[in-house]
C-alpha atoms as a PDB file:
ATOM      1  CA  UNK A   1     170.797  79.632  92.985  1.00  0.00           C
ATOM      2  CA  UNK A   2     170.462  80.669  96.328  1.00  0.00           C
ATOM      3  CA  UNK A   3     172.457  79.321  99.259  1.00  0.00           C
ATOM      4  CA  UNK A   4     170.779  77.085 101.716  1.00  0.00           C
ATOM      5  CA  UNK A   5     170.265  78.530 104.617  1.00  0.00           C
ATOM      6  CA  UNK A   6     170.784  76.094 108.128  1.00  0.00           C
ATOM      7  CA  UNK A   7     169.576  76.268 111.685  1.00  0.00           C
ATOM      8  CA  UNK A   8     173.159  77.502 112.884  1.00  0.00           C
ATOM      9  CA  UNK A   9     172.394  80.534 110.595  1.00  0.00           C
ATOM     10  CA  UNK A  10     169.556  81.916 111.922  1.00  0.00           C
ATOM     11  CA  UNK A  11     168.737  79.800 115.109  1.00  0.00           C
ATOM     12  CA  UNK A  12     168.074  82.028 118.426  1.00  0.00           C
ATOM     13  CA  UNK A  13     171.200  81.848 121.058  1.00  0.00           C
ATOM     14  CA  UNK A  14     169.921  83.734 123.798  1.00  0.00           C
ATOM     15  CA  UNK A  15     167.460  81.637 125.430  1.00  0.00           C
ATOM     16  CA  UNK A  16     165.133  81.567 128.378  1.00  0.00           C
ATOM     17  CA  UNK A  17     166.042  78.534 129.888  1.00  0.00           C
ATOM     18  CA  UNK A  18     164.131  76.687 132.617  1.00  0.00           C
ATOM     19  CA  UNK A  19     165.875  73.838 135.727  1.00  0.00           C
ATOM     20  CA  UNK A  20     164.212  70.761 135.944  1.00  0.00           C
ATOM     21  CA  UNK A  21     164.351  72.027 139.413  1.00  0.00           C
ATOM     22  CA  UNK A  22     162.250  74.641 138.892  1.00  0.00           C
ATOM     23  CA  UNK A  23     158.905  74.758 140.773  1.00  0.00           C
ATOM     24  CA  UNK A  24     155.828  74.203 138.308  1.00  0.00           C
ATOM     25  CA  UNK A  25     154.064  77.793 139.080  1.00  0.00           C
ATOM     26  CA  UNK A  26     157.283  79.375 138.825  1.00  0.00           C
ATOM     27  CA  UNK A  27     158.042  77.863 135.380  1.00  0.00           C
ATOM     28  CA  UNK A  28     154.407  78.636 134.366  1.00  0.00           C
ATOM     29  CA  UNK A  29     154.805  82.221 135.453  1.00  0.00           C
ATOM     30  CA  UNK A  30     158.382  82.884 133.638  1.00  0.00           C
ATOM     31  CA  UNK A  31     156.167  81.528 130.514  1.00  0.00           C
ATOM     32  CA  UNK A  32     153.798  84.230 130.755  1.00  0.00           C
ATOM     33  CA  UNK A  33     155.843  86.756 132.089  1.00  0.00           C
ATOM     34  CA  UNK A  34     158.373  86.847 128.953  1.00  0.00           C
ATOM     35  CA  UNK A  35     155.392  86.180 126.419  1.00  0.00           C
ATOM     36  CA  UNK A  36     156.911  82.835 125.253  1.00  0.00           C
ATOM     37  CA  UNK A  37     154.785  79.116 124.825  1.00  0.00           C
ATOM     38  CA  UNK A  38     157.723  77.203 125.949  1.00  0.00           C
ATOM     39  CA  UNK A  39     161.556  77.045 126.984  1.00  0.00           C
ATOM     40  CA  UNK A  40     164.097  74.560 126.926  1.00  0.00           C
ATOM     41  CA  UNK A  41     164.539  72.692 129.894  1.00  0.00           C
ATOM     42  CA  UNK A  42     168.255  71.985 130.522  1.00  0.00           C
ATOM     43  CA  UNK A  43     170.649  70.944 133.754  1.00  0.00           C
ATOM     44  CA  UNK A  44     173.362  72.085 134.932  1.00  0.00           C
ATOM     45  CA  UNK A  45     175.859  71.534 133.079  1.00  0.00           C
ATOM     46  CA  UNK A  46     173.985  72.428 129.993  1.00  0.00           C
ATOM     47  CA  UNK A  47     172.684  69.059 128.816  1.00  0.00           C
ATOM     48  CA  UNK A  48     169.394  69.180 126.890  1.00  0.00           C
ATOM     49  CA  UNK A  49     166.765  67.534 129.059  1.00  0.00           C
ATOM     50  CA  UNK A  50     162.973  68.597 126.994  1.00  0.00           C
ATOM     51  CA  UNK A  51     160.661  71.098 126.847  1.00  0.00           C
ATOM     52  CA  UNK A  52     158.461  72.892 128.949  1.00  0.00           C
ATOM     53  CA  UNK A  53     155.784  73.748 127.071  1.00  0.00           C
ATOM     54  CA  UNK A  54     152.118  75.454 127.387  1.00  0.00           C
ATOM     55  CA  UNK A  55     150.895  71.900 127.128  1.00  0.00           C
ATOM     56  CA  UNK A  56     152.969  70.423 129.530  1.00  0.00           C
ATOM     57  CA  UNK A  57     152.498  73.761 132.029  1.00  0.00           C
ATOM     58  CA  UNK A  58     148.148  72.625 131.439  1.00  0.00           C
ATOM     59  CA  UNK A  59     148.876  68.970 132.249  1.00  0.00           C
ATOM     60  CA  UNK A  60     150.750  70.490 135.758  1.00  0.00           C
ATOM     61  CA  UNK A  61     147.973  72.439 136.117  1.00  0.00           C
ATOM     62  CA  UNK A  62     145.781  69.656 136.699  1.00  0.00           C
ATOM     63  CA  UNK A  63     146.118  68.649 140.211  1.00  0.00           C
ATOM     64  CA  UNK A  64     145.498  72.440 141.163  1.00  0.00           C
ATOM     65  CA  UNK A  65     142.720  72.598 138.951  1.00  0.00           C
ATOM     66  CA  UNK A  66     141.228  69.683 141.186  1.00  0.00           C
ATOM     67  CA  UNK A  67     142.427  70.905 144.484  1.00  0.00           C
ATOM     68  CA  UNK A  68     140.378  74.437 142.721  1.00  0.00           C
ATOM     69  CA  UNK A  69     137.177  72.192 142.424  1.00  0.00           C
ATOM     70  CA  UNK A  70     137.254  71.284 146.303  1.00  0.00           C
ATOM     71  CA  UNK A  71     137.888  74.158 147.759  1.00  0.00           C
ATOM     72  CA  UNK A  72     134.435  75.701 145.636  1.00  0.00           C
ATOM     73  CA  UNK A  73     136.706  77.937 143.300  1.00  0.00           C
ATOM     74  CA  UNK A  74     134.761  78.241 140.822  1.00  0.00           C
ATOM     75  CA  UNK A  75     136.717  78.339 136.984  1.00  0.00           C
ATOM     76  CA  UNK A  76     135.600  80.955 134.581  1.00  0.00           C
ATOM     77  CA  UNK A  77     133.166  80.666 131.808  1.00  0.00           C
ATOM     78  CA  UNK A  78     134.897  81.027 128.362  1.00  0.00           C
ATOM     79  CA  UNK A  79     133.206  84.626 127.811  1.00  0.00           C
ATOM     80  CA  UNK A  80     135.090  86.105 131.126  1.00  0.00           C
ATOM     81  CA  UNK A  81     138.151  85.739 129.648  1.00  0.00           C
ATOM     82  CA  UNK A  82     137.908  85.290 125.605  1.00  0.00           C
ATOM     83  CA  UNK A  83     139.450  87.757 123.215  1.00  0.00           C
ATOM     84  CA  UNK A  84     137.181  89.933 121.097  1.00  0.00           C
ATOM     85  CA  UNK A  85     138.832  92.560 119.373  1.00  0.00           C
ATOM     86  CA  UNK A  86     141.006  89.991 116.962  1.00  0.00           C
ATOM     87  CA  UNK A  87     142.952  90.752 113.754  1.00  0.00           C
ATOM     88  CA  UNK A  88     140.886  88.673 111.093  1.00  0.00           C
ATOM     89  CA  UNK A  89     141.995  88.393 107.515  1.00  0.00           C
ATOM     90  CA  UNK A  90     140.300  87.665 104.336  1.00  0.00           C
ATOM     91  CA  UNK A  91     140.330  84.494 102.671  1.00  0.00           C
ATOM     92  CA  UNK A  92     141.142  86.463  99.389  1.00  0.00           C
ATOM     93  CA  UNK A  93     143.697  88.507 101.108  1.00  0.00           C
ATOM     94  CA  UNK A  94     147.614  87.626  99.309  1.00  0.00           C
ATOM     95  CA  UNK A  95     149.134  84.555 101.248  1.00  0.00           C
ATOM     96  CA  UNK A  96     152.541  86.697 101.339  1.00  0.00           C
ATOM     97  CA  UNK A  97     151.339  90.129 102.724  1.00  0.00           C
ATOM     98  CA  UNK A  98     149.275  87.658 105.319  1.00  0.00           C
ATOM     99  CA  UNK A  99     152.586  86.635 106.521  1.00  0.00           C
ATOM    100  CA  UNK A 100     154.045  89.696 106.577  1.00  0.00           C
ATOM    101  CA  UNK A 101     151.199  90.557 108.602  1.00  0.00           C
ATOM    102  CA  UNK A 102     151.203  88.202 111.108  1.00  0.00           C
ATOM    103  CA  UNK A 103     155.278  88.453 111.618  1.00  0.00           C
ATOM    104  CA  UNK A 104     154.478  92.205 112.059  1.00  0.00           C
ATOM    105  CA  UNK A 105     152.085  91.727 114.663  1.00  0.00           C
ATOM    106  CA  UNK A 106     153.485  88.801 116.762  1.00  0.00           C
ATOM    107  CA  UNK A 107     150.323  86.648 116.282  1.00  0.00           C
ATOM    108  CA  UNK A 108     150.644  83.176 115.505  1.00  0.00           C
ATOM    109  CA  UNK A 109     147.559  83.587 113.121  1.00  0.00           C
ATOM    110  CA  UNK A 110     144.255  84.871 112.380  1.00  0.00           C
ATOM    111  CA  UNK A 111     141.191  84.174 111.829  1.00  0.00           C
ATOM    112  CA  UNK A 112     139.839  84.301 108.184  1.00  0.00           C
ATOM    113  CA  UNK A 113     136.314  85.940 107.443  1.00  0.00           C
ATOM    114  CA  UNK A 114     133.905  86.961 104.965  1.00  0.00           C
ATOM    115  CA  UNK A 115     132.591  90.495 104.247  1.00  0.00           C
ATOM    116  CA  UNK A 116     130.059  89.809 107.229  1.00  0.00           C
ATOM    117  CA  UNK A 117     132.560  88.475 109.318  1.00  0.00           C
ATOM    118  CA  UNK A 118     131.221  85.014 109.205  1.00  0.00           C
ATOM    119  CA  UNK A 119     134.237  82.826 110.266  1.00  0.00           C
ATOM    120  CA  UNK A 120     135.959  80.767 107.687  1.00  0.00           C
ATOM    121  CA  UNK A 121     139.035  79.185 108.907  1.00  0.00           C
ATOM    122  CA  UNK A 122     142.298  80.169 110.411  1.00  0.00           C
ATOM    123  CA  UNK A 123     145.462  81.011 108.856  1.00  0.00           C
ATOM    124  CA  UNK A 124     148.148  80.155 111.252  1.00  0.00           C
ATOM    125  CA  UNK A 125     152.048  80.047 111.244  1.00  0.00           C
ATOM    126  CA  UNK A 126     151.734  76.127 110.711  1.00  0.00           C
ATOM    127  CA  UNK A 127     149.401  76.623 107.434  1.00  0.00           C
ATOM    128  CA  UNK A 128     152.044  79.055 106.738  1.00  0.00           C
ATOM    129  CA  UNK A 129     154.659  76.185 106.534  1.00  0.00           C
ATOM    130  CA  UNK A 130     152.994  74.882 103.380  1.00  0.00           C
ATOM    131  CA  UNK A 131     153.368  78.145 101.929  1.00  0.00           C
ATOM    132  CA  UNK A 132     157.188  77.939 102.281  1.00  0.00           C
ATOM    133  CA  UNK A 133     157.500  74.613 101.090  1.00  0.00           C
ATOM    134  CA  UNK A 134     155.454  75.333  97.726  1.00  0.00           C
ATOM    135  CA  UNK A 135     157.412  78.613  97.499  1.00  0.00           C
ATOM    136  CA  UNK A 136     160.930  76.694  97.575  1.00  0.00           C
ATOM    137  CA  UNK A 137     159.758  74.490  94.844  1.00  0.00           C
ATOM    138  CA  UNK A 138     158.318  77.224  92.673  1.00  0.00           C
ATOM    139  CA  UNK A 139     155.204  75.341  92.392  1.00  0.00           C
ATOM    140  CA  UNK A 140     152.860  77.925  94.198  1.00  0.00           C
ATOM    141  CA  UNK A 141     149.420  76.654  93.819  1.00  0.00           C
ATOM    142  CA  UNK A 142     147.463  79.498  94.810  1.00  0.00           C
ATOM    143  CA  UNK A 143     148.735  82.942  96.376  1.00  0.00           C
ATOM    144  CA  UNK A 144     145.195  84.014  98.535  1.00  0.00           C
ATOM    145  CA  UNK A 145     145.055  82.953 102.113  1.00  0.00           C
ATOM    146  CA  UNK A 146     142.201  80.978 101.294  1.00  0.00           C
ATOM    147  CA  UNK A 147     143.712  78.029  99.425  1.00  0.00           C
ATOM    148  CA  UNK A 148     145.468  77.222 102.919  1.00  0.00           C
ATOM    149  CA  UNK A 149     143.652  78.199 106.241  1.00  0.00           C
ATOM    150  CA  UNK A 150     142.679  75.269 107.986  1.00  0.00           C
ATOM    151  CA  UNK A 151     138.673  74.463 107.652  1.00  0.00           C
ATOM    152  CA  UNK A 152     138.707  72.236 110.427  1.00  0.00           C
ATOM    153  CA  UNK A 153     135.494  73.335 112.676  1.00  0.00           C
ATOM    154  CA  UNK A 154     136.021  70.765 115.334  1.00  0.00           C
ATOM    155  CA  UNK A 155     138.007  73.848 117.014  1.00  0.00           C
ATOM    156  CA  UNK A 156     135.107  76.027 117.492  1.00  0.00           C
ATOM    157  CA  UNK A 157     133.850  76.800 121.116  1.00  0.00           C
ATOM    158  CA  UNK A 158     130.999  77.938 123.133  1.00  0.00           C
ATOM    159  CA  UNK A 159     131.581  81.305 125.616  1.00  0.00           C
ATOM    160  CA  UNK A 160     129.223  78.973 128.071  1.00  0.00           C
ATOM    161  CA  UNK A 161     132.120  76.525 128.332  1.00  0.00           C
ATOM    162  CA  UNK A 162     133.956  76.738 131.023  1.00  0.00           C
ATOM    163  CA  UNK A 163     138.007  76.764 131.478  1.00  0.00           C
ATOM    164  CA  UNK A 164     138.032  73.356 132.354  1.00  0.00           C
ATOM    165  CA  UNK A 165     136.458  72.281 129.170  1.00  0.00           C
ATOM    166  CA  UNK A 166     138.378  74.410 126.684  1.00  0.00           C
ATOM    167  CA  UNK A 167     141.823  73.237 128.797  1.00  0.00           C
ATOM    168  CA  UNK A 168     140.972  69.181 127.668  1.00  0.00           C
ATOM    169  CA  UNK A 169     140.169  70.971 124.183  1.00  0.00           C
ATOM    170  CA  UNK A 170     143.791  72.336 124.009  1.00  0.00           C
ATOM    171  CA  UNK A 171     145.507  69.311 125.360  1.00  0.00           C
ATOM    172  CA  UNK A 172     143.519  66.751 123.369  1.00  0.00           C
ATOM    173  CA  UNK A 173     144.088  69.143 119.607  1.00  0.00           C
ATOM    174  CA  UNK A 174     147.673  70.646 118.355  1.00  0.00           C
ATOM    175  CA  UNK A 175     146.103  74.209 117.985  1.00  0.00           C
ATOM    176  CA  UNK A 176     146.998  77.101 120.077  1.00  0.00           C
ATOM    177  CA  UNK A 177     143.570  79.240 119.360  1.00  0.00           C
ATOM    178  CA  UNK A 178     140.067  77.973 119.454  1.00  0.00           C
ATOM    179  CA  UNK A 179     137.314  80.260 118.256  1.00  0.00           C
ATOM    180  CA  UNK A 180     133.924  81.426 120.123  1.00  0.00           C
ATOM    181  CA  UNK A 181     131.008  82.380 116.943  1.00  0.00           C
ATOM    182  CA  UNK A 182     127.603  83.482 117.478  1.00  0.00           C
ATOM    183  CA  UNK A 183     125.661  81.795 114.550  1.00  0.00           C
ATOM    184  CA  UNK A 184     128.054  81.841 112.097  1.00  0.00           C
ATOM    185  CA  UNK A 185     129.912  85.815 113.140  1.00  0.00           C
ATOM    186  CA  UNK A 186     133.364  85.213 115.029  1.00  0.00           C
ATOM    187  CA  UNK A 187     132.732  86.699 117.928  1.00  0.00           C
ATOM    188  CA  UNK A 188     136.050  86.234 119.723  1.00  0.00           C
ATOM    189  CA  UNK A 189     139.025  83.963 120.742  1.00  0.00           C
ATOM    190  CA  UNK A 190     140.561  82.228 123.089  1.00  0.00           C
ATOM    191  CA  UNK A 191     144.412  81.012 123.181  1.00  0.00           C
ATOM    192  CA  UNK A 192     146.268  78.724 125.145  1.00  0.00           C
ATOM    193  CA  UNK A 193     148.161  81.487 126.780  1.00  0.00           C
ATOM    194  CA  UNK A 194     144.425  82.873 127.833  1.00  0.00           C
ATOM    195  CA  UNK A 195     144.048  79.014 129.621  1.00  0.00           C
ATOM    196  CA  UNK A 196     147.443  79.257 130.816  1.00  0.00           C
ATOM    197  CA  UNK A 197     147.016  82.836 132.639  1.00  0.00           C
ATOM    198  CA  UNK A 198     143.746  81.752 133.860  1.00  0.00           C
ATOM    199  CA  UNK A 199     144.887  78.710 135.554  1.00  0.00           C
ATOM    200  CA  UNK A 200     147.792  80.059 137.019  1.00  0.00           C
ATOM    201  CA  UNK A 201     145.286  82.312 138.687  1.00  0.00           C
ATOM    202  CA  UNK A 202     143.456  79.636 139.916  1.00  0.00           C
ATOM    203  CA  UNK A 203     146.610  77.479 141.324  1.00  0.00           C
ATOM    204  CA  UNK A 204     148.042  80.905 143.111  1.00  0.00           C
ATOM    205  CA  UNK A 205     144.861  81.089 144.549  1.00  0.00           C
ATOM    206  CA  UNK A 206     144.457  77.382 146.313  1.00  0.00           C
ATOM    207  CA  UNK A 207     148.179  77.777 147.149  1.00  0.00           C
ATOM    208  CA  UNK A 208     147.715  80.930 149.332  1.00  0.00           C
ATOM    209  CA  UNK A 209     144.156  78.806 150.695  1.00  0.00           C
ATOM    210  CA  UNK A 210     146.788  75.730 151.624  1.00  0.00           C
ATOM    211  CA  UNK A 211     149.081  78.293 153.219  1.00  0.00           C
ATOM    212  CA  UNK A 212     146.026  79.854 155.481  1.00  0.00           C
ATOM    213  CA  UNK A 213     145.410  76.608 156.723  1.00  0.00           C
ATOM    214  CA  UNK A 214     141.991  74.364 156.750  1.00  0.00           C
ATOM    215  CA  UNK A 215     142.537  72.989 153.510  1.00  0.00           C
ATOM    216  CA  UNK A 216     142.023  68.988 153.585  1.00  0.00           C
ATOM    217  CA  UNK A 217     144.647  66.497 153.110  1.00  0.00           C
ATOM    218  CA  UNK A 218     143.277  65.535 149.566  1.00  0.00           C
ATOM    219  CA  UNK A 219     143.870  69.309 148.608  1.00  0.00           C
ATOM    220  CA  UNK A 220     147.180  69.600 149.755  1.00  0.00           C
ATOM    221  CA  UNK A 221     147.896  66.383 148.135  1.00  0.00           C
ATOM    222  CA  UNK A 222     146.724  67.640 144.603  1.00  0.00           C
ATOM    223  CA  UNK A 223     147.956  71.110 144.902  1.00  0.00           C
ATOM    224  CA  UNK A 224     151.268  69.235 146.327  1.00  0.00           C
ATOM    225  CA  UNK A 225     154.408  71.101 144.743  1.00  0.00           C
ATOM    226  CA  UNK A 226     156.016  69.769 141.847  1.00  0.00           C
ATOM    227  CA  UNK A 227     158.792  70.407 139.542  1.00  0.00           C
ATOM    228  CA  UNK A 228     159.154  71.422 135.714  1.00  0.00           C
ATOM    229  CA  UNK A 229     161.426  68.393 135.432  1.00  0.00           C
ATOM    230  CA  UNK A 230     157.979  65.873 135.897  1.00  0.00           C
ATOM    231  CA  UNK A 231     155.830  67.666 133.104  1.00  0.00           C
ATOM    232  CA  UNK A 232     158.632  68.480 130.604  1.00  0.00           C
ATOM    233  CA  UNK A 233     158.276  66.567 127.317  1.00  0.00           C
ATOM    234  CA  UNK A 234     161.435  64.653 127.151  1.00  0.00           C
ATOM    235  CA  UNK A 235     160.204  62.813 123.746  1.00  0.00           C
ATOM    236  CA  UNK A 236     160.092  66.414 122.088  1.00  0.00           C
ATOM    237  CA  UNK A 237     161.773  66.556 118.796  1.00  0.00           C
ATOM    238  CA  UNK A 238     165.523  67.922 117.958  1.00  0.00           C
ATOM    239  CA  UNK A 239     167.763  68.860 115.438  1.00  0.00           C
ATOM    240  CA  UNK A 240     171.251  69.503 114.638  1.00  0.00           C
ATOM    241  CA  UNK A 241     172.965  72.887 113.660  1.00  0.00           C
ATOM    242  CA  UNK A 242     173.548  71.959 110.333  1.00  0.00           C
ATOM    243  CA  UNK A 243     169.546  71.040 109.753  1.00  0.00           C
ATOM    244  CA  UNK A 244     168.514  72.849 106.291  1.00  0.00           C
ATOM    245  CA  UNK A 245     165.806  74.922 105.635  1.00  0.00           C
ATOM    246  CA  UNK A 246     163.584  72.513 104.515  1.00  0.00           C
ATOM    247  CA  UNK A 247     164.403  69.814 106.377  1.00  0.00           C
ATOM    248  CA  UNK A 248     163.295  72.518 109.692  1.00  0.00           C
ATOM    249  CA  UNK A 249     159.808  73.502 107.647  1.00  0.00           C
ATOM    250  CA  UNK A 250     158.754  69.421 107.502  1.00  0.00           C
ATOM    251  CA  UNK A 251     159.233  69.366 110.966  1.00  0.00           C
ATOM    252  CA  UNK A 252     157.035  72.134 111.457  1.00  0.00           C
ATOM    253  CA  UNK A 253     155.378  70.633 108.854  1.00  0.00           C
ATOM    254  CA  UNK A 254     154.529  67.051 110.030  1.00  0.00           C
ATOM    255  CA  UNK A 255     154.244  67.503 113.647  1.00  0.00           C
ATOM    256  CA  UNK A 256     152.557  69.555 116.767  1.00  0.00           C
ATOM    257  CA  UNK A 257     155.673  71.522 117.819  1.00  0.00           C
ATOM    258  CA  UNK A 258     156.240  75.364 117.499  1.00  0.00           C
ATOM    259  CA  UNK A 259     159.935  75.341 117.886  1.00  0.00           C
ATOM    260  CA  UNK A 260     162.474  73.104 117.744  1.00  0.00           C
ATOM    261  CA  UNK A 261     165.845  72.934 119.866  1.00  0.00           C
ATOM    262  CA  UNK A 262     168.836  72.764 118.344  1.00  0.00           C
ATOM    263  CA  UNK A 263     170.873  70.096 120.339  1.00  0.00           C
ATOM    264  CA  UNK A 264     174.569  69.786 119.522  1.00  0.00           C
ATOM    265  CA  UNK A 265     176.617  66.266 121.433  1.00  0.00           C
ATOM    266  CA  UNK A 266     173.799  66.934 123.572  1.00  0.00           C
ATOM    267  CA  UNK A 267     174.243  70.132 124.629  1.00  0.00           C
ATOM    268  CA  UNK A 268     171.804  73.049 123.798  1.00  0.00           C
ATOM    269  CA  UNK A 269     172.817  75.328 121.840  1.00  0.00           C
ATOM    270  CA  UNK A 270     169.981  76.994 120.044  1.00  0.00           C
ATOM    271  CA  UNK A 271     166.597  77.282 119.197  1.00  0.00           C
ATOM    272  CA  UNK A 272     164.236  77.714 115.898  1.00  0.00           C
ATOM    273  CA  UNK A 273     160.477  78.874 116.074  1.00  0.00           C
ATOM    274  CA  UNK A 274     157.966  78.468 113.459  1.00  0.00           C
ATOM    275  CA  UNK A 275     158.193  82.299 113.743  1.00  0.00           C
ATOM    276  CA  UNK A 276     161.988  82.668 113.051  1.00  0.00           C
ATOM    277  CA  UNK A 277     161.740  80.128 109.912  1.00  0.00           C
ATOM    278  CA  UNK A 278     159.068  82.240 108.209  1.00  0.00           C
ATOM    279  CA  UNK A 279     161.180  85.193 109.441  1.00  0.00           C
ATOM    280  CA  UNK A 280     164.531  83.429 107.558  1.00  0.00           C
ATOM    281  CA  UNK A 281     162.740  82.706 104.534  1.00  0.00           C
ATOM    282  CA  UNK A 282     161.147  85.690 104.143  1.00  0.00           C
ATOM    283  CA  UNK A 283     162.847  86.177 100.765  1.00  0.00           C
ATOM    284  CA  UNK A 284     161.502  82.732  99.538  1.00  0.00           C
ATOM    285  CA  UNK A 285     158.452  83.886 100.280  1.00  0.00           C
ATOM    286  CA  UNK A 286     157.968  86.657  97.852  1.00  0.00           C
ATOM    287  CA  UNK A 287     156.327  86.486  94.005  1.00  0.00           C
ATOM    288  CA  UNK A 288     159.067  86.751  91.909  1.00  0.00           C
ATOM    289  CA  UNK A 289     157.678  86.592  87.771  1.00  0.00           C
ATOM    290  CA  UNK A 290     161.147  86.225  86.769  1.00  0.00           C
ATOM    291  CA  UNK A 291     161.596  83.115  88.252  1.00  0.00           C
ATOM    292  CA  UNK A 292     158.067  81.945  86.890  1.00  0.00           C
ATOM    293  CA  UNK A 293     159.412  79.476  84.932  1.00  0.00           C
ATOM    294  CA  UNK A 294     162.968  78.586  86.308  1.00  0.00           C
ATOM    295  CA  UNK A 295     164.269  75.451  88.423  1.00  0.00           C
ATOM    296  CA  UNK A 296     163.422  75.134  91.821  1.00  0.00           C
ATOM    297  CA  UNK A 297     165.426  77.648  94.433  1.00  0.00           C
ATOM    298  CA  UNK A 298     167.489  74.491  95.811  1.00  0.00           C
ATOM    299  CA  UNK A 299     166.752  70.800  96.167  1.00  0.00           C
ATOM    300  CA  UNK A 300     167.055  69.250  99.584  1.00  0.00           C
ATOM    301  CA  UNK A 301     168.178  65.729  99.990  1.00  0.00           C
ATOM    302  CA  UNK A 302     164.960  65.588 101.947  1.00  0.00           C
ATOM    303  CA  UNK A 303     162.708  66.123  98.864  1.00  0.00           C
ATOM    304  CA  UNK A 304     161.576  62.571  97.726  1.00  0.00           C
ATOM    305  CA  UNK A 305     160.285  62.464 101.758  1.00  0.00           C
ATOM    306  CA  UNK A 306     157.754  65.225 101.069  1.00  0.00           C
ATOM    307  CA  UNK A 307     153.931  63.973 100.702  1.00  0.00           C
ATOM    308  CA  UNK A 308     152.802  64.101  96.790  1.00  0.00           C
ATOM    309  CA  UNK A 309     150.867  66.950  97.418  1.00  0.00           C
ATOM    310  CA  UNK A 310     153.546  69.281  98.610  1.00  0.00           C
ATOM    311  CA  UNK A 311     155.892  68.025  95.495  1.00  0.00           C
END
């Protein structure tokens, strides 16, 4: 039987950490620099305070994003700044090596498509989670990444749309990549981090206006500087270093969130991504024909809370 692994195991120590002090386009800026969708947000002494995270950083966006539309700044259509060379898989491609792949690449997922690249779904990190879970029980249903991408076509956008549009998208949905299709071909994609960078454009922009001068008092009151600390989501979930496995992939699992902090007397003192789960469990997530027919790897305490379908 293997030994159950827990978030003080394999959690991440060395974090980018942001003030509640810090200055909205600075925080949004650190985000992007460092290639990150959120950080911790945390005072000084330490004490856990929320997240900053690329939806929070899109709701502080929004009063620049206004100040943008008086000014005449005009926001970008979605084909101006959509991705088009993507790494696709296939729906019958093996749900492990898919993993794999997307670990390898640093992608939070792919889109799935058909020998004529019509677009059939998306295999994310999230979709990924189900994968685990099945895994730890032994009770693999299917092994291709088609019997888990998510079908959902609700996310699918139009390169005519314009940022402002595909922003409300991202903070009214939980996904992190929306797809652009011409007929039924994937044409491209665009992330929240694409948003993200495009806004912050726009806000640097109508800042540097505000500091020429002639910008209206309604502007300068929208633009008006604000701090990380008013946009971070204090509500966000947490968990303790001795959180197992499991109990970390129904999190995942059950709710919007891409990583969770790992709070300790209420002090931060790590932090688990999606990424570094799939990364920890990477030998539970491997066909293994002796084991076929044996007992599950481990039962969690957790187990009777899983939905049927994951039992």
């Amino acid at each position: 039987m293997n030994e159950v692994k827990v978030a003080q195991d394999f959690m991440r120590r060395r974090l980018v950490t942001l003030s509640p002090h810090t200055k909205v386009l600075d925080g949004v800026a650190r985000l992007l620099r460092d290639n990150i969708s959120g950080a911790p947000v945390v005072d000084d002494q330490g004490q856990y305070i929320g997240v900053f995270s690329e939806k929070a950083c899109m709701r502080a966006m929004s009063g620049p994003m206004a100040a943008a539309l008086e000014l005449g700044i005009s926001a970008p259509k979605v084909r101006e700044f959509m991705k088009r060379d993507l790494i696709t898989l296939s729906r019958d491609d093996d749900v492990f090596q898919s993993i794999d792949h997307i670990l390898s690449k640093r992608i939070s997922g792919a889109p799935v498509v058909d020998e004529r690249g019509n677009f059939l779904g998306i295999f994310s990190e999230k979709t990924a989670m189900r994968v685990l879970v099945a895994a730890i029980y032994d009770q693999v249903p299917g092994t291709s990444v088609g019997s888990y991408m998510n079908l959902d076509r609700n996310r699918i956008i139009d390169e005519n749309d314009c940022l402002h549009d595909v922003a409300e998208k991202f903070e009214q949905t939980p996904y992190r990549r929306l797809p652009i299709l011409h007929g039924e071909r994937l044409a491209g994609q665009v992330s929240r981090r694409d948003v993200l960078r495009a806004q912050h454009r726009i806000a640097v922009e109508v800042a540097d206006r505000i500091r020429r001068g002639g910008a209206s008092d309604s502007v300068k009151q929208s633009a008006r500087e604000q701090q990380v600390g008013e946009f971070a989501d204090t509500a966000a979930l947490t968990l303790g270093p001795n959180a197992d496995i499991l109990q970390i992939a129904q999190l995942f699992l059950n709710s919007p969130y891409r990583r969770v902090p790992i709070v300790s007397g209420g002090r931060l003192v790590g932090q688990i991504s999606r990424r570094d789960l799939l990364e920890a469990a990477a030998d539970l997530l491997r066909p293994d024909p002796e084991r076929h027919k044996a007992s599950p790897l481990y039962l969690s305490p957790l187990a009777d809370s899983l939905p049927p379908s994951m039992r």
